[in-house]
Protein backbone atom coordinates (compact mmCIF):
# COMPACT_ATOMS: atom_id res chain seq x y z
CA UNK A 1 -15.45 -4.75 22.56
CA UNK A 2 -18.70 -3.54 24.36
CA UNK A 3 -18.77 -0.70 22.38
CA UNK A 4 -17.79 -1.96 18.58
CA UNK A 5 -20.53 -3.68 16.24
CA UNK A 6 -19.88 -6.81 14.86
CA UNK A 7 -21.62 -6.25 11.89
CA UNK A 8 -20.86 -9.75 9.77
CA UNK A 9 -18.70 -12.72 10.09
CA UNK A 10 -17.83 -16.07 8.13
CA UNK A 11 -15.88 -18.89 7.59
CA UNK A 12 -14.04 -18.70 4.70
CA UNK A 13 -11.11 -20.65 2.94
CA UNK A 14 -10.64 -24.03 2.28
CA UNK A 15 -14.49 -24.53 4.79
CA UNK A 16 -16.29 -21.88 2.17
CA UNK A 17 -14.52 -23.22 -1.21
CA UNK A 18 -15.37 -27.00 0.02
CA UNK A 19 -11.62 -27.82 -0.19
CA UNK A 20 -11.37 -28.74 3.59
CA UNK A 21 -9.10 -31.81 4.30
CA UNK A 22 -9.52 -33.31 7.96
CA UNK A 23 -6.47 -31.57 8.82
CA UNK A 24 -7.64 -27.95 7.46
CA UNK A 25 -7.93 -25.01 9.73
CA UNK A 26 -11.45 -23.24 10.12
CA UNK A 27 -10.36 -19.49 9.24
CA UNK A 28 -13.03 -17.01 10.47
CA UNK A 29 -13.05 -13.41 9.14
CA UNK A 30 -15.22 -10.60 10.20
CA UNK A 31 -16.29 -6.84 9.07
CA UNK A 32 -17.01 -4.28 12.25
CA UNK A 33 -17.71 -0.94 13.31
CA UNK A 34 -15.46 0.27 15.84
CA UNK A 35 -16.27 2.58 18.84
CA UNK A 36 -17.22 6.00 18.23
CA UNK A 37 -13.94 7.73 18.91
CA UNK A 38 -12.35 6.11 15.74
CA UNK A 39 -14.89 8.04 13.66
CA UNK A 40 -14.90 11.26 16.08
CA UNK A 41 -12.00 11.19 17.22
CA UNK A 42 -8.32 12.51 16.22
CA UNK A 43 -6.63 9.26 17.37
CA UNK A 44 -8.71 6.53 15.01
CA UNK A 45 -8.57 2.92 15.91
CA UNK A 46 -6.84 -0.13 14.58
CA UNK A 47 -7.44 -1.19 10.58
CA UNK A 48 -7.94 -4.52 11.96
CA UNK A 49 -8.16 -6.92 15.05
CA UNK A 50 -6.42 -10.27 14.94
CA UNK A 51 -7.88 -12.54 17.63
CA UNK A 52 -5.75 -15.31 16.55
CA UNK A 53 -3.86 -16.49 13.39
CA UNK A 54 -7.31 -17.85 12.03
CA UNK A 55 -9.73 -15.01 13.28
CA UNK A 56 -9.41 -11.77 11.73
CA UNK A 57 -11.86 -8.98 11.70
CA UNK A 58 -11.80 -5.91 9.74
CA UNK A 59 -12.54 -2.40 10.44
CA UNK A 60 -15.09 -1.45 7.79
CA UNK A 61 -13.64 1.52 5.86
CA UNK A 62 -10.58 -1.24 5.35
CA UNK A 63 -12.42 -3.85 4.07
CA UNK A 64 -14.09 -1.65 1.82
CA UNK A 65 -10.99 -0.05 0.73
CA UNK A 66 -9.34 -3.81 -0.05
CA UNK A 67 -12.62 -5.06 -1.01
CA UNK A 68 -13.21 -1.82 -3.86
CA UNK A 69 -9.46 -2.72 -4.99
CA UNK A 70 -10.93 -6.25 -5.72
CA UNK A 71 -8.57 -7.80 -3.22
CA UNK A 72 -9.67 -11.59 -3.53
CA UNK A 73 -8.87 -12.75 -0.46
CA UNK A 74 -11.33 -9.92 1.25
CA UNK A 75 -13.76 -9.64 -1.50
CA UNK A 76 -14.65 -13.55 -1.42
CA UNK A 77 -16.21 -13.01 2.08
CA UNK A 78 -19.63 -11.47 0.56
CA UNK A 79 -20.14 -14.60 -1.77
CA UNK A 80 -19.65 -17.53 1.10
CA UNK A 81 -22.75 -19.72 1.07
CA UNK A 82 -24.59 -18.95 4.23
CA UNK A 83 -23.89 -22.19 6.12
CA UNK A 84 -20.75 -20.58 6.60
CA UNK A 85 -21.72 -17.44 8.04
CA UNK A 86 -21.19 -17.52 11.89
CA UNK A 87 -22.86 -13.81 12.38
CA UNK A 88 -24.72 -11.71 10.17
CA UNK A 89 -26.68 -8.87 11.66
CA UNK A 90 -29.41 -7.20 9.84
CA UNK A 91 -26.46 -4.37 8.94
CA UNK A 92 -24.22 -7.39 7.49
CA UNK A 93 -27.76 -8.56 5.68
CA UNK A 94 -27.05 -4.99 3.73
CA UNK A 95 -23.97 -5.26 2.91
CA UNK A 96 -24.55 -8.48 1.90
CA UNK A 97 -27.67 -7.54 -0.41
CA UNK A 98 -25.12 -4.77 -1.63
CA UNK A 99 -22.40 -6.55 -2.45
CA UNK A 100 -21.96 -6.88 -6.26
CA UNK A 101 -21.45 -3.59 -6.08
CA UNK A 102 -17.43 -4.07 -5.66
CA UNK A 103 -17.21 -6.43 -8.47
CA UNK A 104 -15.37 -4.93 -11.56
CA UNK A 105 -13.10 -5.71 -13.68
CA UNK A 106 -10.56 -4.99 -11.51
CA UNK A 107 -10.92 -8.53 -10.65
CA UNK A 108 -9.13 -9.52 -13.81
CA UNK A 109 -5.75 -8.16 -12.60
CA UNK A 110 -6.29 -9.15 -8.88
CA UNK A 111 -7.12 -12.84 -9.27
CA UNK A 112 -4.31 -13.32 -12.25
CA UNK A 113 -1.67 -11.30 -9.28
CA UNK A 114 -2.24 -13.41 -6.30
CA UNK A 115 -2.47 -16.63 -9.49
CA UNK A 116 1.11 -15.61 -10.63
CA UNK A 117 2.28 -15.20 -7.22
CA UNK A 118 1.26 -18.88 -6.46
CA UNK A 119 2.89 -19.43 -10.04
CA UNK A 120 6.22 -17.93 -8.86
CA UNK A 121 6.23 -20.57 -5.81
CA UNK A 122 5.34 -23.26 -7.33
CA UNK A 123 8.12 -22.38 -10.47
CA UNK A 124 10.57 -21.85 -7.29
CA UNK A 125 10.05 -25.05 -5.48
CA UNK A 126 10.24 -26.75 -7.95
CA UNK A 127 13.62 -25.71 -8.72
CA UNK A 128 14.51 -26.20 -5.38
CA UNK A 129 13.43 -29.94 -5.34
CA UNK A 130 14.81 -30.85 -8.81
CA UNK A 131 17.82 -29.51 -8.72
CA UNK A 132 18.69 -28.12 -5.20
CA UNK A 133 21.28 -25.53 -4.11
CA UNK A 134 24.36 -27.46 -3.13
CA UNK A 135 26.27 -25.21 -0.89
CA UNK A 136 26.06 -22.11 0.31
CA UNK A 137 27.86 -19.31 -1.96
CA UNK A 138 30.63 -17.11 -1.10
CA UNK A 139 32.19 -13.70 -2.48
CA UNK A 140 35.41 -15.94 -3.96
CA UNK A 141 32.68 -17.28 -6.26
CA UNK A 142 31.89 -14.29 -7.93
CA UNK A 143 35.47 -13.17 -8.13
CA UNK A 144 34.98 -10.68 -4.47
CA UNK A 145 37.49 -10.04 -2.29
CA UNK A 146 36.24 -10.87 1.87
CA UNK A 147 36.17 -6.57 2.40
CA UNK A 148 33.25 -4.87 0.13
CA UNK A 149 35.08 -2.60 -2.75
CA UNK A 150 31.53 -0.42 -3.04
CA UNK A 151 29.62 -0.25 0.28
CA UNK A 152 26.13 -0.76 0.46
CA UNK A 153 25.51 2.92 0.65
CA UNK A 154 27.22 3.72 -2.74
CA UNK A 155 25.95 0.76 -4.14
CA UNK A 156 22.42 1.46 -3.24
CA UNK A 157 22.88 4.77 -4.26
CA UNK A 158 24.62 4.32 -7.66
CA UNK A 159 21.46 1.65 -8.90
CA UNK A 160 19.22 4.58 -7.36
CA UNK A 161 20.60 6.98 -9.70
CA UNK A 162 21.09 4.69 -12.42
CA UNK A 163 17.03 3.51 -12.41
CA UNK A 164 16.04 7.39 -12.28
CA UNK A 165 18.27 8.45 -15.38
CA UNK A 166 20.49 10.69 -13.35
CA UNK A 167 23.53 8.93 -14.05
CA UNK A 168 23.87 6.11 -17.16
CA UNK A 169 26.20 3.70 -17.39
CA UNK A 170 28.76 5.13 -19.83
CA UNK A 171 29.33 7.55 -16.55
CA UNK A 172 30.98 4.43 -14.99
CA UNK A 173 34.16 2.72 -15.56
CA UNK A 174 34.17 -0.66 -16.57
CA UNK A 175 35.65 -1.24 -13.47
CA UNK A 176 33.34 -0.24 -11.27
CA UNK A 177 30.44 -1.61 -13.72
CA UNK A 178 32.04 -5.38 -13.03
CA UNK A 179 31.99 -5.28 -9.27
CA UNK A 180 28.74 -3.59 -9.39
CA UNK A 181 27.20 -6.63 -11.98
CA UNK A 182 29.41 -9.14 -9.56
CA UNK A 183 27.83 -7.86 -6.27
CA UNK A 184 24.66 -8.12 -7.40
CA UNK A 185 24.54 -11.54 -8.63
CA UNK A 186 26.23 -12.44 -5.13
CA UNK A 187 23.51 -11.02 -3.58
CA UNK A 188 20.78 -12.34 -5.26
CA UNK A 189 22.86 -15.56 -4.70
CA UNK A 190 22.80 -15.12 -0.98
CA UNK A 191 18.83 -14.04 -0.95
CA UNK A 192 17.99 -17.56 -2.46
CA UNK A 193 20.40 -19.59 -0.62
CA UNK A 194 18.58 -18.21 2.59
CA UNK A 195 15.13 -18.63 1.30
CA UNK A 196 15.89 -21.73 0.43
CA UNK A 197 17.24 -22.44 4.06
CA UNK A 198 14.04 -21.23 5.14
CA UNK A 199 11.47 -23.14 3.18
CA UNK A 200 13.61 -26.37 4.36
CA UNK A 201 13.13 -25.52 7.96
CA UNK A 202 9.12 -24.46 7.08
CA UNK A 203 8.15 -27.65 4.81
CA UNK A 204 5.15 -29.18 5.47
CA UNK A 205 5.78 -32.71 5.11
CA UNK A 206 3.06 -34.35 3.93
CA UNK A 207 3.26 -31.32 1.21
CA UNK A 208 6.58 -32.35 1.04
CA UNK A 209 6.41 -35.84 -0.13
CA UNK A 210 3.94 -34.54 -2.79
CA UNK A 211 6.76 -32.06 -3.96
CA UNK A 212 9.09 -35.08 -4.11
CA UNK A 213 6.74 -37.23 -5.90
CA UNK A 214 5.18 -35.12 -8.17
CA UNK A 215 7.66 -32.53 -8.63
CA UNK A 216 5.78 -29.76 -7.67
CA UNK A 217 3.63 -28.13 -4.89
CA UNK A 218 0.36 -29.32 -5.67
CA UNK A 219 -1.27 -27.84 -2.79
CA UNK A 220 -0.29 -24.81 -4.34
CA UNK A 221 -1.33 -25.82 -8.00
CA UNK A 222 -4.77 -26.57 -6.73
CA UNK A 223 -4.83 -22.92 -5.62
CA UNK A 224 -3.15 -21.74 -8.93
CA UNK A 225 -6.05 -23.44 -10.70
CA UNK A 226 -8.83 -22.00 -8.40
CA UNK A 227 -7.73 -18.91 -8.41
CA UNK A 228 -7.74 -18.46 -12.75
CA UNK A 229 -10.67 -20.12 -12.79
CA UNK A 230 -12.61 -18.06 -10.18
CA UNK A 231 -11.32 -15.35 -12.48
CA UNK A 232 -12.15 -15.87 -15.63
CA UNK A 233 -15.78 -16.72 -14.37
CA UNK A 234 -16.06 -13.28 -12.93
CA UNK A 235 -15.29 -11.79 -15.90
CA UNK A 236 -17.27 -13.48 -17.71
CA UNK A 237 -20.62 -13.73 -16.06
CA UNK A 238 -20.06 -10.90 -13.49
CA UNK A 239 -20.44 -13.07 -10.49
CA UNK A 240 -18.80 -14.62 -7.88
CA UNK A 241 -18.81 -18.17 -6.70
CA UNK A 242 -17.15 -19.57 -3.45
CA UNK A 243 -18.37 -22.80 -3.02
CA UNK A 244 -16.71 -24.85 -5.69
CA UNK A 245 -18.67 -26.84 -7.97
CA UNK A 246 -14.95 -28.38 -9.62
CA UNK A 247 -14.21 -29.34 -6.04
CA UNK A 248 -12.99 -32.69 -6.73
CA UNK A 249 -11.22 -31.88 -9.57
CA UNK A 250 -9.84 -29.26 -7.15
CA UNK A 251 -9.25 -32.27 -5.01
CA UNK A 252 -7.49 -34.04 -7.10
CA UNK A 253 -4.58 -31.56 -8.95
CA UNK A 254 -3.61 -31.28 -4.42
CA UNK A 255 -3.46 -35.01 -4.70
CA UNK A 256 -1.05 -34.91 -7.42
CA UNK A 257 -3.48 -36.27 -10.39
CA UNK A 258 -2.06 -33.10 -13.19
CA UNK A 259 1.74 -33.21 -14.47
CA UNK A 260 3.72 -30.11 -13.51
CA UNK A 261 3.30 -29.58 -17.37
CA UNK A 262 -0.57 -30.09 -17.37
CA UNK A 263 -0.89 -27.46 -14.52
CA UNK A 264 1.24 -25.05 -16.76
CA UNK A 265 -0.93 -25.62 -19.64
CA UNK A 266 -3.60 -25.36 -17.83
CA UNK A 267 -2.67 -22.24 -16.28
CA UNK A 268 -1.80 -20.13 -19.52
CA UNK A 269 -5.30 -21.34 -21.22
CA UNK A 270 -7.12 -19.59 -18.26
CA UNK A 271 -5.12 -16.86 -18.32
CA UNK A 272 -6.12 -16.60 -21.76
CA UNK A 273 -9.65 -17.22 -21.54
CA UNK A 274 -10.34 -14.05 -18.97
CA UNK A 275 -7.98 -11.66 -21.12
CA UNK A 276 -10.19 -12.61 -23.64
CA UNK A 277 -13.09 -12.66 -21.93
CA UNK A 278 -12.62 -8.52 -21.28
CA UNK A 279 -14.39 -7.20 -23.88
CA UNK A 280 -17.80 -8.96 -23.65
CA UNK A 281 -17.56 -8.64 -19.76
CA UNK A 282 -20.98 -7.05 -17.87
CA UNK A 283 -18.72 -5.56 -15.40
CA UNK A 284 -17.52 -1.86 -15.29
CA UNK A 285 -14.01 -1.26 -15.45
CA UNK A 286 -13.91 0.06 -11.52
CA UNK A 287 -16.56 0.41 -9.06
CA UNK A 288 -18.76 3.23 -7.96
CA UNK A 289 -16.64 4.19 -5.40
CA UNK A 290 -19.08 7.14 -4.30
CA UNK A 291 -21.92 4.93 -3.90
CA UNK A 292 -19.64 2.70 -2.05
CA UNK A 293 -18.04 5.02 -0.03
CA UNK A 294 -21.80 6.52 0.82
CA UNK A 295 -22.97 2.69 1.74
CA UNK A 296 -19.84 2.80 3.88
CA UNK A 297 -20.89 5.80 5.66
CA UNK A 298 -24.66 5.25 6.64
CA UNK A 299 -23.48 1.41 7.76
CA UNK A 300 -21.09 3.54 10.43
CA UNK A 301 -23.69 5.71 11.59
CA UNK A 302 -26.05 3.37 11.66
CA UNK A 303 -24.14 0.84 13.78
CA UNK A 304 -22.92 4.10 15.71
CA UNK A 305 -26.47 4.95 16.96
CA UNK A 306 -27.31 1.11 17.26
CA UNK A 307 -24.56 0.33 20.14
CA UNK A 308 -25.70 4.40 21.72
CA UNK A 309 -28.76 3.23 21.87
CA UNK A 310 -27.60 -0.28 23.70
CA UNK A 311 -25.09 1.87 25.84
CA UNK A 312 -28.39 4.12 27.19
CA UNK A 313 -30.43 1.35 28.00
């Protein structure tokens, strides 16, 4: 847009960590200023522009809101090494000189999140290629008649109640406590039988001859490993670094080289070492979110009066 700043933009992923495979995408992510009339006006503008699945650019009060929350996929950006920066404006050169000032120790429980979440896949798939579902399950199964005996409405409604403390259990019969207990394992049941559908029809194959051979996603493990270990260095040192110096190590847990049990070890000793890596940390529990929300502001009016000034001339 004529009348948006682009104020920084870089590769990042795989490219920035020095991961890339010859088959990797190059992901591009940016950080703008929009026009004036999201600042001025009642309307505002979109959090975010996609330009393709690969090329994503952020308004800036976003990024610093996901960024301040220590999101890692967003807050990664500021630490690329500069060969992969594609644009960086003397406005991006500030928030660049600026940027440790979203690291905290929020980190700690960001990095370990999106690590378990790759844990939780991994743990899943692995279940699915050991010992796979065999059949789709019905209601006969779990002793459930074809025709519902609690619609979803009372159902939903009953565990509402029931997590809140307005009604306990002893107000049921035991019943209606069975085919409540029997309609929710049938429909967790029926949630993995169709997530498992889907990750058949959504394999990668080449990831899917590691699973078979290895026994787990390693592609995923590699990330697992990074992610801990990207951790537990920011927490301990209080910086952040992209470009991976254990890259072929790295390498080599995607190429199947670590056990399934390895990687687990693995995993819970760097889990470990940032817990315990807390207390001696040189980060502040959050960031100055004043200061950042200030740095936020004069980057918005000074990119504001930067593309005024283009529009007048």
């Amino acid at each position: 847009m004529a009348d948006s700043l682009l104020l920084y933009e870089t590769v990042h992923g795989s490219q920035a960590y020095g991961l890339q495979t010859p088959t990797s995408d190059v992901d591009l992510k940016g950080i703008l200023v929009g026009p004036a009339a999201w600042y001025h006006g009642f309307i505002g503008g979109p959090e975010q522009l996609e330009l393709s699945a690969d090329h994503v650019r952020f308004e800036i009060r976003k990024y610093f809101r996901l960024a301040a929350a220590a999101n890692p996929t967003v807050l990664e950006l500021l630490w690329t090494p500069p060969d992969c920066h594609t644009v960086c404006t003397p406005l991006g050169e500030r928030l660049l000189a600026e940027r440790d000032r979203f690291l905290s120790l929020r980190v700690k429980d960001s990095f370990s999140g999106y690590a378990m979440s790759q844990l939780a896949r991994i743990k899943t798939h692995r279940k699915w290629v050991m010992h796979p579902p065999t059949h789709e399950p019905t209601r006969a199964e779990f002793d459930l008649p074809e025709t519902r005996l609690i619609s979803r409405d009372q159902m939903g409604a009953v565990e509402a109640m029931l997590a809140d403390g307005r009604m306990a259990e002893a107000d049921l019969t035991t019943n209606f406590l069975g085919v409540l207990d029997r309609e929710r394992r049938y429909k967790a049941a029926r949630k993995e039988w169709e997530a498992y559908q889907s990750w058949l029809k959504t394999r990668n194959p080449r990831r899917s001859a590691l699973e078979a051979e290895f026994g787990y996603d390693t592609k995923h493990g590699m990330h697992l490993i990074r992610l801990l270990r990207m951790g537990a260095e920011i927490v301990e040192t209080g910086t952040l670094k992209v470009r991976r110096d254990d890259r072929d190590e790295l390498l080599s847990i995607r190429g199947g080289a670590w056990s399934y049990e390895r990687l687990m070890e693995a995993a819970d000793a760097l889990h470990q070492r940032t817990q315990a890596a807390v207390d001696g940390s040189p980060l502040p529990p959050a960031p100055d979110e004043a200061a950042l929300d200030a740095l936020c502001a004069d980057l918005v009016g000074r990119a504001l009066a930067q593309v005024s000034a283009r529009g007048a001339a």
